[in-house]
PDB file of N, CA and C in Angstrom:
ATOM      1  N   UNK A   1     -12.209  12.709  -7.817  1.00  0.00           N
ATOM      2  CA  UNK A   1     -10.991  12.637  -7.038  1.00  0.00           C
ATOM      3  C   UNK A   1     -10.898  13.902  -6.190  1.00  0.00           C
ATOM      4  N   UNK A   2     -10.315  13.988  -5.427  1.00  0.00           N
ATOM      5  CA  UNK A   2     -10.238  14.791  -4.075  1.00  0.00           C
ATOM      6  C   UNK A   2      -9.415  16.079  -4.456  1.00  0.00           C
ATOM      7  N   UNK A   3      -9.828  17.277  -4.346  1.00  0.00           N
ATOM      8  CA  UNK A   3      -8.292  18.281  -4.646  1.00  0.00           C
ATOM      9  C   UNK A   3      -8.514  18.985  -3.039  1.00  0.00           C
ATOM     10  N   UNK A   4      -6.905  19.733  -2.879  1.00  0.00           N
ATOM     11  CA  UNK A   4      -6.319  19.660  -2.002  1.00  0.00           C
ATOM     12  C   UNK A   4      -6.042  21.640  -2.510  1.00  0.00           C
ATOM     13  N   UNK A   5      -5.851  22.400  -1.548  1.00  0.00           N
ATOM     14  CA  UNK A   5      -5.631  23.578  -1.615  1.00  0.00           C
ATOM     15  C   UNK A   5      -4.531  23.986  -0.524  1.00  0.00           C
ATOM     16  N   UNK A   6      -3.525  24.702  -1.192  1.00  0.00           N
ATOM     17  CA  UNK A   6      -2.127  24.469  -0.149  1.00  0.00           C
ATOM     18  C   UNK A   6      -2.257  26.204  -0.055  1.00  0.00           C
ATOM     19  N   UNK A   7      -2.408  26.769   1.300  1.00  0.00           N
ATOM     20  CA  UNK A   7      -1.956  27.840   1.550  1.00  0.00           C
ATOM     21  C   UNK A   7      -0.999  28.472   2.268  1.00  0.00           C
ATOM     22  N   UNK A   8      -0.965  29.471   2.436  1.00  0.00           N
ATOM     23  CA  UNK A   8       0.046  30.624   3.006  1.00  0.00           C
ATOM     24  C   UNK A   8       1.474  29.573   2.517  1.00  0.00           C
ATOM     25  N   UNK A   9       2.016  29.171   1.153  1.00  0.00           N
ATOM     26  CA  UNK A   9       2.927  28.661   1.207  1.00  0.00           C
ATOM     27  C   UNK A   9       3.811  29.741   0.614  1.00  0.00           C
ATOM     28  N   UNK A  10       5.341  29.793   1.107  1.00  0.00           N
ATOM     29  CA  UNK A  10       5.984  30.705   0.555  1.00  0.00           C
ATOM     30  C   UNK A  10       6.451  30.355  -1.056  1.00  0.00           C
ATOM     31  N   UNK A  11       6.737  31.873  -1.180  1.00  0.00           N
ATOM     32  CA  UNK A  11       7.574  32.045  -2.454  1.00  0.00           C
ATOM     33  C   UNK A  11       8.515  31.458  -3.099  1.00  0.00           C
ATOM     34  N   UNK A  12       9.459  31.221  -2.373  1.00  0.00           N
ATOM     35  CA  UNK A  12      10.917  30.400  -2.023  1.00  0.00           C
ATOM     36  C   UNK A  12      10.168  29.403  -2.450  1.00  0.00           C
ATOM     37  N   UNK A  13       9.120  28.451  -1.516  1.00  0.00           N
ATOM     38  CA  UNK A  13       9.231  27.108  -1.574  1.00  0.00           C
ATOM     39  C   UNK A  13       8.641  26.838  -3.315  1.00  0.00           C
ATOM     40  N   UNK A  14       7.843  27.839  -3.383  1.00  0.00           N
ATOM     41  CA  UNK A  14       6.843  27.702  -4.813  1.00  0.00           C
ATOM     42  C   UNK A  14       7.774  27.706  -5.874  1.00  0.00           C
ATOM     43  N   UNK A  15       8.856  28.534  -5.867  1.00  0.00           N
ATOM     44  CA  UNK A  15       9.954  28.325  -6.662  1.00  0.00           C
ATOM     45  C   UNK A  15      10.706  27.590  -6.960  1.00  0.00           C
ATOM     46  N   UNK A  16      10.905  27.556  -5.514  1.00  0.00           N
ATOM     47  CA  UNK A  16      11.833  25.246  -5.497  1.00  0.00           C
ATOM     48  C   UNK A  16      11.575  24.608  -6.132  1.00  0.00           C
ATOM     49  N   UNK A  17       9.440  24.366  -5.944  1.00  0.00           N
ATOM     50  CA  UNK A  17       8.859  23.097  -6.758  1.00  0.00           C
ATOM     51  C   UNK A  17       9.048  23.397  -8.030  1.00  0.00           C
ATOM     52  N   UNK A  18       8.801  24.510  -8.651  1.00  0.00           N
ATOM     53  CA  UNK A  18       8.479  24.351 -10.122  1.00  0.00           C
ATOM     54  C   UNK A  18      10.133  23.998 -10.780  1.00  0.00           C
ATOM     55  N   UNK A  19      10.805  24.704  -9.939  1.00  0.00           N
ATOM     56  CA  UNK A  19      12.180  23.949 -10.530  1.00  0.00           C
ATOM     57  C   UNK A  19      12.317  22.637 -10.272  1.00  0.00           C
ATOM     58  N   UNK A  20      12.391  22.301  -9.210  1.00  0.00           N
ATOM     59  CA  UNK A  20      12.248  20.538  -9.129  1.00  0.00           C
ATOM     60  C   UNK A  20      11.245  19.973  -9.961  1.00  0.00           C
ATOM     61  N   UNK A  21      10.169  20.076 -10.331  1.00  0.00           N
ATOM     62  CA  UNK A  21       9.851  20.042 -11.510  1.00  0.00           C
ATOM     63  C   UNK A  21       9.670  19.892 -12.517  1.00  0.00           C
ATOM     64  N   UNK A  22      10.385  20.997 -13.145  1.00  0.00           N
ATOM     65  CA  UNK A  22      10.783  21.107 -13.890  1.00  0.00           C
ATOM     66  C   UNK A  22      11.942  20.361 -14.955  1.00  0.00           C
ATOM     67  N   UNK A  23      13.191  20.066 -13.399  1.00  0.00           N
ATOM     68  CA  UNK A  23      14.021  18.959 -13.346  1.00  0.00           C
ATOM     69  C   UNK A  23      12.890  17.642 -13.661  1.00  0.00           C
ATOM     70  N   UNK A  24      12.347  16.966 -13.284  1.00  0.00           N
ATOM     71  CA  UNK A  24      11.633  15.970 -13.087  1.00  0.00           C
ATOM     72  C   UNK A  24      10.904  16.007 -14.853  1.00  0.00           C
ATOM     73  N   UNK A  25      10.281  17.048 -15.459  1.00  0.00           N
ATOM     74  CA  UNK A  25      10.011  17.162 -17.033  1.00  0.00           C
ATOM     75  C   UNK A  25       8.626  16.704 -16.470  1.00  0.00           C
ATOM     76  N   UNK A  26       8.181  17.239 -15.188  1.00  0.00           N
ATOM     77  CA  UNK A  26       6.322  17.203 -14.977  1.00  0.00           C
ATOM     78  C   UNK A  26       6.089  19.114 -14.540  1.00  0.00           C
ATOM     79  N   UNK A  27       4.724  18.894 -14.601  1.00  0.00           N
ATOM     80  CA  UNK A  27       4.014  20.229 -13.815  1.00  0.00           C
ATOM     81  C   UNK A  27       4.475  20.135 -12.314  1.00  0.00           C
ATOM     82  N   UNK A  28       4.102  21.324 -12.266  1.00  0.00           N
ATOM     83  CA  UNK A  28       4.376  21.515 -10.408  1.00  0.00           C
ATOM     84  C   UNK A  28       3.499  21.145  -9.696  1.00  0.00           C
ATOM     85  N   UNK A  29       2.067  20.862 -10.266  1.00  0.00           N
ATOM     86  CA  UNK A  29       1.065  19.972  -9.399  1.00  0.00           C
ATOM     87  C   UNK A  29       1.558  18.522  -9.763  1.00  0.00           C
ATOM     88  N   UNK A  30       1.853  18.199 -10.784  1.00  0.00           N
ATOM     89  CA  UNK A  30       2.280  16.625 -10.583  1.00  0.00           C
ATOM     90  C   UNK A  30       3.782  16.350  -9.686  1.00  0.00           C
ATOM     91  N   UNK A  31       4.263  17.722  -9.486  1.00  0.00           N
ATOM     92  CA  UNK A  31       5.305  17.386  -8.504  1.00  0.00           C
ATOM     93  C   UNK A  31       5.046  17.148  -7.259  1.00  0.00           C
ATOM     94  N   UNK A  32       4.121  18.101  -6.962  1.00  0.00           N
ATOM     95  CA  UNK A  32       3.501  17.881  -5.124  1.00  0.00           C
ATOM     96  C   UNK A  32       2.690  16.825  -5.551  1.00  0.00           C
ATOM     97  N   UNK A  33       1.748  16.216  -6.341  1.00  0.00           N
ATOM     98  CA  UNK A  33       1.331  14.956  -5.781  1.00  0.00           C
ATOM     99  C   UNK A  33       2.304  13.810  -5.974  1.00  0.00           C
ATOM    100  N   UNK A  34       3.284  14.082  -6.398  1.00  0.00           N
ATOM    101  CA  UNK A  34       4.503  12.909  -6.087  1.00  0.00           C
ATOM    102  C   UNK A  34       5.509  12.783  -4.683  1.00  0.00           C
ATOM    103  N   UNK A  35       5.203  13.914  -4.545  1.00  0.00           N
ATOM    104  CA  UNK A  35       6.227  14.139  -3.278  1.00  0.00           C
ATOM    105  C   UNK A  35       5.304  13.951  -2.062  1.00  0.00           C
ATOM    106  N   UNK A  36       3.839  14.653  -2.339  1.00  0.00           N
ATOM    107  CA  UNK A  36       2.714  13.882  -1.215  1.00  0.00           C
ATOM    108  C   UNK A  36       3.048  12.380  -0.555  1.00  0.00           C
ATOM    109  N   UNK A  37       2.521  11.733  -2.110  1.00  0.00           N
ATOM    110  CA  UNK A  37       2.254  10.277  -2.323  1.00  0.00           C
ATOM    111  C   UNK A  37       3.891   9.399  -1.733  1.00  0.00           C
ATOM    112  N   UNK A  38       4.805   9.678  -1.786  1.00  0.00           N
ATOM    113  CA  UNK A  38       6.069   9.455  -1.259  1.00  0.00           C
ATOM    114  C   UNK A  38       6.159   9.732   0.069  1.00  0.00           C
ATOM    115  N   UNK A  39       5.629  10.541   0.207  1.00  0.00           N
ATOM    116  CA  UNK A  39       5.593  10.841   2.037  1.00  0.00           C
ATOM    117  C   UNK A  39       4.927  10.223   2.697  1.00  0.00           C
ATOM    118  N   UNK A  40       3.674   9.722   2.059  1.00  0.00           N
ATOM    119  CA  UNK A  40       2.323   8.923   3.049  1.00  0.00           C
ATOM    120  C   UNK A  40       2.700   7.601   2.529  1.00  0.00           C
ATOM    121  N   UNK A  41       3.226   7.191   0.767  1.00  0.00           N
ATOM    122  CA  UNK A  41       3.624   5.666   1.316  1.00  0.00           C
ATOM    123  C   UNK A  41       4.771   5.389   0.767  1.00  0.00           C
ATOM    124  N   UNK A  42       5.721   5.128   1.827  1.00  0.00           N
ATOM    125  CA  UNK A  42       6.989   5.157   1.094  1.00  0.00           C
ATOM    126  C   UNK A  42       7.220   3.501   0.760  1.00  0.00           C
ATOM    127  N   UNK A  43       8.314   3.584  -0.313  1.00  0.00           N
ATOM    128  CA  UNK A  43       8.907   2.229  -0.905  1.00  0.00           C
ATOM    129  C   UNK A  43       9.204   1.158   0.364  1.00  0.00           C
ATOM    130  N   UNK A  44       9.093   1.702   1.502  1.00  0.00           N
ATOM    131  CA  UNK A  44       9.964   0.616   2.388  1.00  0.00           C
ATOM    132  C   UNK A  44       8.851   0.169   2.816  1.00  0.00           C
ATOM    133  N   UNK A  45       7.878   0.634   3.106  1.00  0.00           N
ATOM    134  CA  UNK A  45       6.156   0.115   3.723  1.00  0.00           C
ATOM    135  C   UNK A  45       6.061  -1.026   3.922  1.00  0.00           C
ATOM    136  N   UNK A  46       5.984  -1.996   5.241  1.00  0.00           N
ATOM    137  CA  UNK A  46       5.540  -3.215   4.901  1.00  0.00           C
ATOM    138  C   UNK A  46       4.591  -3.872   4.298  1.00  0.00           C
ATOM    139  N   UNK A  47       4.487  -4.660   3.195  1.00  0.00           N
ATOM    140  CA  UNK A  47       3.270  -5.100   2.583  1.00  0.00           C
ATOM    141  C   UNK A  47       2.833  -6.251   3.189  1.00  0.00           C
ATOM    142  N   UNK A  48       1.571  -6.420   3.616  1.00  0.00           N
ATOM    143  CA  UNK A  48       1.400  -7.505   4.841  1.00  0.00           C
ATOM    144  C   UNK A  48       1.419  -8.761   3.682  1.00  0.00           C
ATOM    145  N   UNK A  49       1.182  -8.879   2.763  1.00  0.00           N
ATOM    146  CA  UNK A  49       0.902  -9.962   1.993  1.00  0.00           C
ATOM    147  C   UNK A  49       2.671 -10.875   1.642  1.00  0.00           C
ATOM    148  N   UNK A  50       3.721  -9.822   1.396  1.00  0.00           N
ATOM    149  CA  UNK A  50       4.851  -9.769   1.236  1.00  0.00           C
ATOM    150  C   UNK A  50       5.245 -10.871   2.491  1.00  0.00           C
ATOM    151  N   UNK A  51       4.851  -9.678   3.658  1.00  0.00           N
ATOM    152  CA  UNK A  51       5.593 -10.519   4.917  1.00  0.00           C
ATOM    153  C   UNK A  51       4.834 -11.353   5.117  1.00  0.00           C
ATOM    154  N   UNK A  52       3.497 -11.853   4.915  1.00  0.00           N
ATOM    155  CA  UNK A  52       3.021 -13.396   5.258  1.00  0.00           C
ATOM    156  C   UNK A  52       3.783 -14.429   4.535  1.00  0.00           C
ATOM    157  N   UNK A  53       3.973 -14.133   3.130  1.00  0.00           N
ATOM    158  CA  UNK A  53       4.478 -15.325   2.340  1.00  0.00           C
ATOM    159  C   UNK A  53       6.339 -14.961   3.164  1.00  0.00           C
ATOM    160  N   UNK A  54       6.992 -14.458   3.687  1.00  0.00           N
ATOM    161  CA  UNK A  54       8.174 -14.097   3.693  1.00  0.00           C
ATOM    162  C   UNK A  54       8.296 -15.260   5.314  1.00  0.00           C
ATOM    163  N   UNK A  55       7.706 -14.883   5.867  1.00  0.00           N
ATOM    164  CA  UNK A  55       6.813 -16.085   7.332  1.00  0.00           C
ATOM    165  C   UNK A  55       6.647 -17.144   7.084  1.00  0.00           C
ATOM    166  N   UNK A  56       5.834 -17.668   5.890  1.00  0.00           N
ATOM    167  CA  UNK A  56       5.638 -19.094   5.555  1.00  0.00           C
ATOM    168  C   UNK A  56       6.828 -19.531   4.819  1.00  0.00           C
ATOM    169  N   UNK A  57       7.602 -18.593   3.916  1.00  0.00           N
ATOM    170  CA  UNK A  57       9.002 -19.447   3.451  1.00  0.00           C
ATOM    171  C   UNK A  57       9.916 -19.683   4.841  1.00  0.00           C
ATOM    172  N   UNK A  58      10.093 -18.996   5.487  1.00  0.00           N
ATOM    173  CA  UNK A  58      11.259 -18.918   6.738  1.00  0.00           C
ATOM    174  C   UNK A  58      10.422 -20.073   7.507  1.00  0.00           C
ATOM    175  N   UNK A  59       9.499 -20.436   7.570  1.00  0.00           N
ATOM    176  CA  UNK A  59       8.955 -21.566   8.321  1.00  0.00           C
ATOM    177  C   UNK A  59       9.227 -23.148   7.485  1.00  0.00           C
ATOM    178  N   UNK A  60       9.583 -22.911   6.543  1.00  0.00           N
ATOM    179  CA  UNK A  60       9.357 -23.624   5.718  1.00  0.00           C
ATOM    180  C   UNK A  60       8.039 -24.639   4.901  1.00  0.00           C
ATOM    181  N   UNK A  61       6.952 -23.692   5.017  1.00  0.00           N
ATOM    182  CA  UNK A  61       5.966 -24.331   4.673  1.00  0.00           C
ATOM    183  C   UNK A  61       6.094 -24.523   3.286  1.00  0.00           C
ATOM    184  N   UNK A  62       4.951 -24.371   2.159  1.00  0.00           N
ATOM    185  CA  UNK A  62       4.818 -25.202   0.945  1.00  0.00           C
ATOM    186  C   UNK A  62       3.252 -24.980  -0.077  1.00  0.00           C
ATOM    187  N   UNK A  63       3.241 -25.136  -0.523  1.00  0.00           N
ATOM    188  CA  UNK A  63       2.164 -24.999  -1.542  1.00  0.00           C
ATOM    189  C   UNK A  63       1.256 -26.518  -1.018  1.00  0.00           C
ATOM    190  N   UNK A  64       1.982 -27.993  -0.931  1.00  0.00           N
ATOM    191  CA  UNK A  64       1.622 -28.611  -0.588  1.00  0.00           C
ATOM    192  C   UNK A  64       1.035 -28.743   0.838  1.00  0.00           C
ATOM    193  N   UNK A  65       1.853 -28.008   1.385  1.00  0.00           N
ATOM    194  CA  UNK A  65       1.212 -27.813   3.064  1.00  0.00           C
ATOM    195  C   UNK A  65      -0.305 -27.419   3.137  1.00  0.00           C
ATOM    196  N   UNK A  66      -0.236 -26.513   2.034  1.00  0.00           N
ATOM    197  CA  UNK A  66      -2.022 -25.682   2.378  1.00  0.00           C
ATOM    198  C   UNK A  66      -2.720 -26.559   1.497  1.00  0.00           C
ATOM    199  N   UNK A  67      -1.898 -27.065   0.283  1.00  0.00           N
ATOM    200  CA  UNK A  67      -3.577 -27.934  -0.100  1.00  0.00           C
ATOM    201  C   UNK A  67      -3.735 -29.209   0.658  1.00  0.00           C
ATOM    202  N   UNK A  68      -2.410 -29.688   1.653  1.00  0.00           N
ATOM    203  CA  UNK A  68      -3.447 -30.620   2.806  1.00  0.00           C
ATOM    204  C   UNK A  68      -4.217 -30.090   2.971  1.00  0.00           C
ATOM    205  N   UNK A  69      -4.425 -28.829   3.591  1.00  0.00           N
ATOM    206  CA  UNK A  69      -5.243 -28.160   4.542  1.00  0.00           C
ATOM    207  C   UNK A  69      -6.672 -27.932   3.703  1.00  0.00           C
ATOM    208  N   UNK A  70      -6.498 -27.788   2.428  1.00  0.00           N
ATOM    209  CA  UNK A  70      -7.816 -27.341   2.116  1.00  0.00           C
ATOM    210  C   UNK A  70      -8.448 -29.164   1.995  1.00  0.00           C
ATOM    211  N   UNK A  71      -7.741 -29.878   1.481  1.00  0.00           N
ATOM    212  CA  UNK A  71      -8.659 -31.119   1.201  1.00  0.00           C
ATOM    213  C   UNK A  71      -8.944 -31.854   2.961  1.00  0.00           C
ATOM    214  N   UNK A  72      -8.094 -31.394   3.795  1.00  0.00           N
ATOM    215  CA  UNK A  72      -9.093 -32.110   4.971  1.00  0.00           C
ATOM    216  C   UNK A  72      -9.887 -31.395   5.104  1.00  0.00           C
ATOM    217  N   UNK A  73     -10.448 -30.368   5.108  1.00  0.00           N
ATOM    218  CA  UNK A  73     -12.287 -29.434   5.793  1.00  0.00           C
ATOM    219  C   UNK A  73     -13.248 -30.428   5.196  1.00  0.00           C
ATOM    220  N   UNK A  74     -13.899 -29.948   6.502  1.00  0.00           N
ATOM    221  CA  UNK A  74     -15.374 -30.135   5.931  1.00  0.00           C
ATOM    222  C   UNK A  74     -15.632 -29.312   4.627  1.00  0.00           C
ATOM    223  N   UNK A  75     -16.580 -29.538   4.106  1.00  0.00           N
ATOM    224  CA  UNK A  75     -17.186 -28.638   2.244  1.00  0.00           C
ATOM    225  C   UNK A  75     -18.765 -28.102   2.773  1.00  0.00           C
ATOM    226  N   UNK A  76     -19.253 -28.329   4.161  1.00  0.00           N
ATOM    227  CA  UNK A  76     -20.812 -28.302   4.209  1.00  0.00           C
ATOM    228  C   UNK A  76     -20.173 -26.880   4.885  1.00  0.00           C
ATOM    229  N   UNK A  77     -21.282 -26.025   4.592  1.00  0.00           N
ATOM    230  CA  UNK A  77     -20.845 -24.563   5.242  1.00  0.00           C
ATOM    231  C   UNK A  77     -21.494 -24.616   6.360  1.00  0.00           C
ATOM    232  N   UNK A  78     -20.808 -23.891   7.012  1.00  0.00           N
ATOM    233  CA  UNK A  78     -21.170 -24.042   8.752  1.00  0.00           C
ATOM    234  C   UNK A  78     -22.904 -23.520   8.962  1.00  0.00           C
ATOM    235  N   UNK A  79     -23.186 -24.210  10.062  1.00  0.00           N
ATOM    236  CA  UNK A  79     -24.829 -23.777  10.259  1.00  0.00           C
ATOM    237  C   UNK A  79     -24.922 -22.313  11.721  1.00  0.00           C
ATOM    238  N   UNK A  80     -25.731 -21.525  11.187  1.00  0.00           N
ATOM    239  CA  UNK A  80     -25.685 -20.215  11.869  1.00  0.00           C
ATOM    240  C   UNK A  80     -25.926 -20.495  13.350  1.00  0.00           C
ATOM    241  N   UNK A  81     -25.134 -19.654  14.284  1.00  0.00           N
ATOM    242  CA  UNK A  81     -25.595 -19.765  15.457  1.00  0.00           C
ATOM    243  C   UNK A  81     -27.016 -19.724  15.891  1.00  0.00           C
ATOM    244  N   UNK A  82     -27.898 -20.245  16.947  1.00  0.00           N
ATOM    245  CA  UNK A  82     -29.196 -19.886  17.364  1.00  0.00           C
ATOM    246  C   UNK A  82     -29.341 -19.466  18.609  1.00  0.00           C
ATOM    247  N   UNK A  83     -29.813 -18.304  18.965  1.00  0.00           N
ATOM    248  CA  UNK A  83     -29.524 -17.692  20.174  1.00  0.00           C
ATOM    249  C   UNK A  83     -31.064 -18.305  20.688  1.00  0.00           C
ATOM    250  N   UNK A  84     -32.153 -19.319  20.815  1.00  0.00           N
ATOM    251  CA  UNK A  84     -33.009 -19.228  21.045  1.00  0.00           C
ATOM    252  C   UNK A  84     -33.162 -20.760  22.170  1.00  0.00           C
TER     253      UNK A  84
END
């Protein structure tokens, strides 16, 4: 796993964390990688999988809708292009 080296950080702030922290009942490195990890992905993030199914309910599609879809295909797997 990747480590990360934080410099020229002040005093003040180094003090903050370990009290926040501390509050929290973790280390001060498990505090900055929580407060990292919160910054790069926060709770509100769209999850594309979320909003596809959130698209197909508001459309009103169906469970039944897609297994039409799978029983009409063809089953033979497609044959490769030939550039020749």
């Amino acid at each position: 796993m990747p480590a990360v080296t934080i410099r020229n950080l002040s005093d003040e702030t180094h003090r903050a964390l370990k009290v926040r922290a501390a509050g929290h009942g973790r280390s001060t490195e498990a505090e900055m990688r929580d407060i990292l990890e919160a910054a790069v992905r926060p709770a509100d993030r769209v999850r594309i999988g979320s909003a596809l199914s959130a698209l197909s309910r508001s459309a009103g599609l169906t469970n039944a809708d897609f297994e039409v879809l799978e029983q009409g295909g063809d089953k033979m797997p497609a044959e490769p292009l030939s550039f020749e």
